[in-house]
N, C-alpha and C. Protein backbone atom coordinates (compact mmCIF):
# COMPACT_ATOMS: atom_id res chain seq x y z
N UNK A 1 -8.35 -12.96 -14.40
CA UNK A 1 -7.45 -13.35 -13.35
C UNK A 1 -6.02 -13.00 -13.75
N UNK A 2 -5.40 -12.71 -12.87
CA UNK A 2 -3.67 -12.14 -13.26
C UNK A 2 -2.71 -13.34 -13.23
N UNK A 3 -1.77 -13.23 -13.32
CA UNK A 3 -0.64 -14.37 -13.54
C UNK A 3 -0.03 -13.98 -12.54
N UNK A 4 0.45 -15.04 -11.92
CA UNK A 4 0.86 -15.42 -10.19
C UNK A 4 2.43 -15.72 -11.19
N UNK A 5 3.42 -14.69 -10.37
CA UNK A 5 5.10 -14.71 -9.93
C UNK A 5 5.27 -15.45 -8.36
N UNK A 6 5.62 -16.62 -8.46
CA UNK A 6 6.78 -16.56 -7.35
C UNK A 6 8.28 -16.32 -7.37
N UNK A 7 7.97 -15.62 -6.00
CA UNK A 7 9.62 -14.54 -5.91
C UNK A 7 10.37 -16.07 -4.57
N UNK A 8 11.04 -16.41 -5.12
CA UNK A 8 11.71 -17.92 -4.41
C UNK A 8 12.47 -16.83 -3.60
N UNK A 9 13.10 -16.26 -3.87
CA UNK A 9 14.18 -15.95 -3.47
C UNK A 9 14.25 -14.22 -3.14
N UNK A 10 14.36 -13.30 -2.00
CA UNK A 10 14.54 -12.01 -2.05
C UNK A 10 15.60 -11.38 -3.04
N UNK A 11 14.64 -9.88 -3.99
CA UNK A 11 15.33 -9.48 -4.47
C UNK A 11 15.06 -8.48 -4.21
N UNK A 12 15.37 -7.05 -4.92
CA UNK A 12 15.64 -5.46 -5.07
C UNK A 12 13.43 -5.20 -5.55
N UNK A 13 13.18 -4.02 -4.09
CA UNK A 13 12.02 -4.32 -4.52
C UNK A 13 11.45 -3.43 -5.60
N UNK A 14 12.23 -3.06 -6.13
CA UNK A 14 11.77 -2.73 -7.20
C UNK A 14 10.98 -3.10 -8.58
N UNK A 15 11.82 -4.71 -8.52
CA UNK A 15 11.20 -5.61 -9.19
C UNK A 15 9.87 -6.23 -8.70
N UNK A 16 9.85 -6.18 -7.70
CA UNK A 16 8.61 -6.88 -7.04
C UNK A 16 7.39 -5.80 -7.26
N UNK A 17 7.74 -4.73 -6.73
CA UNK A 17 6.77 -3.05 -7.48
C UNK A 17 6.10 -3.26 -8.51
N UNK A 18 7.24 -3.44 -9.65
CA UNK A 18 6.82 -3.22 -11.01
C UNK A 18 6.41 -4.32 -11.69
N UNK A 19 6.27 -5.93 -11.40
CA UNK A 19 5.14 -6.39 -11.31
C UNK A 19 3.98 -6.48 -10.86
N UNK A 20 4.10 -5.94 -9.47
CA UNK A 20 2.45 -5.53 -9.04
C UNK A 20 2.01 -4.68 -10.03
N UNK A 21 2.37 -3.75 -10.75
CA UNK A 21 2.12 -2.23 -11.26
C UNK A 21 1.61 -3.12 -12.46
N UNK A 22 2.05 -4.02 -13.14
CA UNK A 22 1.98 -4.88 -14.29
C UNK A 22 0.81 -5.43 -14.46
N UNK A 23 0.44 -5.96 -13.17
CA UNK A 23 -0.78 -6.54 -12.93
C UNK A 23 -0.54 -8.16 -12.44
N UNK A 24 0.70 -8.59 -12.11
CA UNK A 24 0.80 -9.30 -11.62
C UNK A 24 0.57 -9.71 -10.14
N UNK A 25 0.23 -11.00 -9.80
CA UNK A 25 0.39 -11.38 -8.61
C UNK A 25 1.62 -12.06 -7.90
N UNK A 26 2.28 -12.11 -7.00
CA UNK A 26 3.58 -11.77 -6.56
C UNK A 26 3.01 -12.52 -5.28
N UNK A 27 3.70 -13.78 -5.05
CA UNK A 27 3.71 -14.75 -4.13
C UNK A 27 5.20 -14.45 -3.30
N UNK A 28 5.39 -14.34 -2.41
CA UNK A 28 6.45 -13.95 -1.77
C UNK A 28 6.93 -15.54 -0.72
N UNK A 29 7.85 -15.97 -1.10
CA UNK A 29 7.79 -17.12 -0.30
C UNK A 29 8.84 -17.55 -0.10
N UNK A 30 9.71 -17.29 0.64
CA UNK A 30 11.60 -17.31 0.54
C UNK A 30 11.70 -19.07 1.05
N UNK A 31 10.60 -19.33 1.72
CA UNK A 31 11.52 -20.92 2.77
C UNK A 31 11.12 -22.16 1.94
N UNK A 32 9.63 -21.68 0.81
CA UNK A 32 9.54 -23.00 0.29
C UNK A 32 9.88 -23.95 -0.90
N UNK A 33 10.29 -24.79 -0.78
CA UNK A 33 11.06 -25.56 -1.92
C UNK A 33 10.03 -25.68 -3.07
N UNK A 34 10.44 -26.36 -4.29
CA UNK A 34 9.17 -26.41 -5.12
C UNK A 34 8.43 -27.63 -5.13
N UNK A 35 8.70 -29.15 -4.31
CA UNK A 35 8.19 -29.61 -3.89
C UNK A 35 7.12 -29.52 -3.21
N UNK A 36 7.31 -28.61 -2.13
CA UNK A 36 5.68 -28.37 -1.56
C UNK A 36 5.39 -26.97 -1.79
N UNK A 37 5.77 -26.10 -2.66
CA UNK A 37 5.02 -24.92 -3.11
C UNK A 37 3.56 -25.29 -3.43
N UNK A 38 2.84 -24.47 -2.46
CA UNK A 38 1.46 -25.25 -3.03
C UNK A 38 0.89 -24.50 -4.31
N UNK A 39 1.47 -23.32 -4.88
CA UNK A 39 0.85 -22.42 -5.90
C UNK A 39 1.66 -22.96 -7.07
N UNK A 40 0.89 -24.44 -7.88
CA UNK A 40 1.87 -24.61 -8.87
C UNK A 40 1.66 -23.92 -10.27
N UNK A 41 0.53 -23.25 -10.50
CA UNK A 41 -0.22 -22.24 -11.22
C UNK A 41 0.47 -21.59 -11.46
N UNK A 42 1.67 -21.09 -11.23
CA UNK A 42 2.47 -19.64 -11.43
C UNK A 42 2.94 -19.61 -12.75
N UNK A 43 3.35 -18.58 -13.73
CA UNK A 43 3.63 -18.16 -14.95
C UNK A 43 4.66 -17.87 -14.61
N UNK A 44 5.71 -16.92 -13.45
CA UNK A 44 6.97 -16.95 -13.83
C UNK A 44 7.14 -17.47 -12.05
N UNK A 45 8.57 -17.85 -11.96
CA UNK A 45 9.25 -17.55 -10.81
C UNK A 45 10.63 -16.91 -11.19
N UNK A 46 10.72 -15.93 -9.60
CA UNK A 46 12.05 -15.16 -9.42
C UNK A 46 12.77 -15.95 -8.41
N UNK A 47 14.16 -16.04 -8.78
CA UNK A 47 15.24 -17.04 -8.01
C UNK A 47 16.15 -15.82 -7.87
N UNK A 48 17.07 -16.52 -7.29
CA UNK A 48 18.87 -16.04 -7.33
C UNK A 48 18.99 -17.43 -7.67
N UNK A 49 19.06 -18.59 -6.43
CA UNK A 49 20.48 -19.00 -6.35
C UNK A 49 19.76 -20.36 -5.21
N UNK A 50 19.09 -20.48 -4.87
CA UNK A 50 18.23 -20.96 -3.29
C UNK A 50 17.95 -22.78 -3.54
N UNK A 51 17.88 -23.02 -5.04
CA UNK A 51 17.50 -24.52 -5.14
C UNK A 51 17.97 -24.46 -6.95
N UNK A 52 18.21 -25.56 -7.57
CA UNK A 52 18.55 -26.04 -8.63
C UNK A 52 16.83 -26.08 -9.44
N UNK A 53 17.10 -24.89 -10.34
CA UNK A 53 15.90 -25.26 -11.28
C UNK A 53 15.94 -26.27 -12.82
N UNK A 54 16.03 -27.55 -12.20
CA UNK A 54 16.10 -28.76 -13.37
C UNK A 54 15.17 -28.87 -13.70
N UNK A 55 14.95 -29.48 -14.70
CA UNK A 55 14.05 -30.16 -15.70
C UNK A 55 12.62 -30.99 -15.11
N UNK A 56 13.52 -31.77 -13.96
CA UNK A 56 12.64 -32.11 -12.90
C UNK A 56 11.41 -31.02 -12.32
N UNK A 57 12.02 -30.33 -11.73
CA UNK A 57 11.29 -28.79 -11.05
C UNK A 57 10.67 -27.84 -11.89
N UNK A 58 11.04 -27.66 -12.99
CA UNK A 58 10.49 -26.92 -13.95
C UNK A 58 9.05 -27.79 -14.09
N UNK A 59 9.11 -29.28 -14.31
CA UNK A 59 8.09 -29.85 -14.72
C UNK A 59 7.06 -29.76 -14.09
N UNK A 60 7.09 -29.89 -12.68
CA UNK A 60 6.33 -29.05 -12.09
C UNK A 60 5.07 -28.12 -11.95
N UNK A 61 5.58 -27.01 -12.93
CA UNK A 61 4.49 -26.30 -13.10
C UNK A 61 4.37 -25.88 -14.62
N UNK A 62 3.48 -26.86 -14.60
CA UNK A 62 2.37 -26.42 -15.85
C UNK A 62 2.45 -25.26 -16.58
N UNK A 63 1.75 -24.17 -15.95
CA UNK A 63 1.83 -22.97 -16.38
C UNK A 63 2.89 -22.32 -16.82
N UNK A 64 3.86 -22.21 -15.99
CA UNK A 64 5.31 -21.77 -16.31
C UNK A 64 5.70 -21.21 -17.40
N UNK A 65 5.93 -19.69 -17.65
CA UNK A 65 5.97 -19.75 -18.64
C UNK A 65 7.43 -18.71 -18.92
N UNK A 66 8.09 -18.34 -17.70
CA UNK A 66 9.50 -17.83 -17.44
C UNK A 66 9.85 -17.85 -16.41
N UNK A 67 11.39 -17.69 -16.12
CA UNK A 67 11.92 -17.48 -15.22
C UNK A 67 13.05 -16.40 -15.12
N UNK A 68 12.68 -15.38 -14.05
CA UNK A 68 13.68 -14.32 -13.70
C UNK A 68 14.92 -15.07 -12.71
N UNK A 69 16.06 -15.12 -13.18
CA UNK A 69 17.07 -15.63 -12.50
C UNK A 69 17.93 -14.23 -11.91
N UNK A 70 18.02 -14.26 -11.06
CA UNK A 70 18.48 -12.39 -10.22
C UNK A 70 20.15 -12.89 -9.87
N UNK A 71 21.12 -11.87 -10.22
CA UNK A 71 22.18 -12.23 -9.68
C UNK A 71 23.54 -11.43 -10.49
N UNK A 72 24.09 -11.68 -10.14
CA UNK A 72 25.34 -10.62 -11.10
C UNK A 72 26.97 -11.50 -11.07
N UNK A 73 27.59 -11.32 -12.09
CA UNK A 73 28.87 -11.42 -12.45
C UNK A 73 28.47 -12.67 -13.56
């Protein structure tokens, strides 16, 4: 079984590509909070900027095992 990315937040799809290519699975889900994300299984999520990833939210998911934070300056 592959390791499930949620992408929280739209980014450059390039990144989204080259985890499919990786062998990842790539949950695309811009509106849902991590409260009711129902895929708490995921190994990484991709953000910008969309909700506060605390300690709280991180706890969350189990699996977790990074996070791509997207953004510049």
């Amino acid at each position: 079984m592959s390791a499930s990315v949620w992408f929280a937040d739209t980014v450059h799809p390039l990144l989204l590509h080259g985890l499919q290519e990786a062998g990842f699975s790539c949950i695309e889900d811009y509106q849902s909070t991590p409260q009711v994300f129902p895929y708490k299984q995921v190994e990484g999520i991709v953000i910008r900027s969309r909700f506060i990833l605390s300690a709280d939210v991180i706890s969350m998911f189990p699996a977790l095992r990074w996070i791509a934070r997207i953004g510049a300056g």
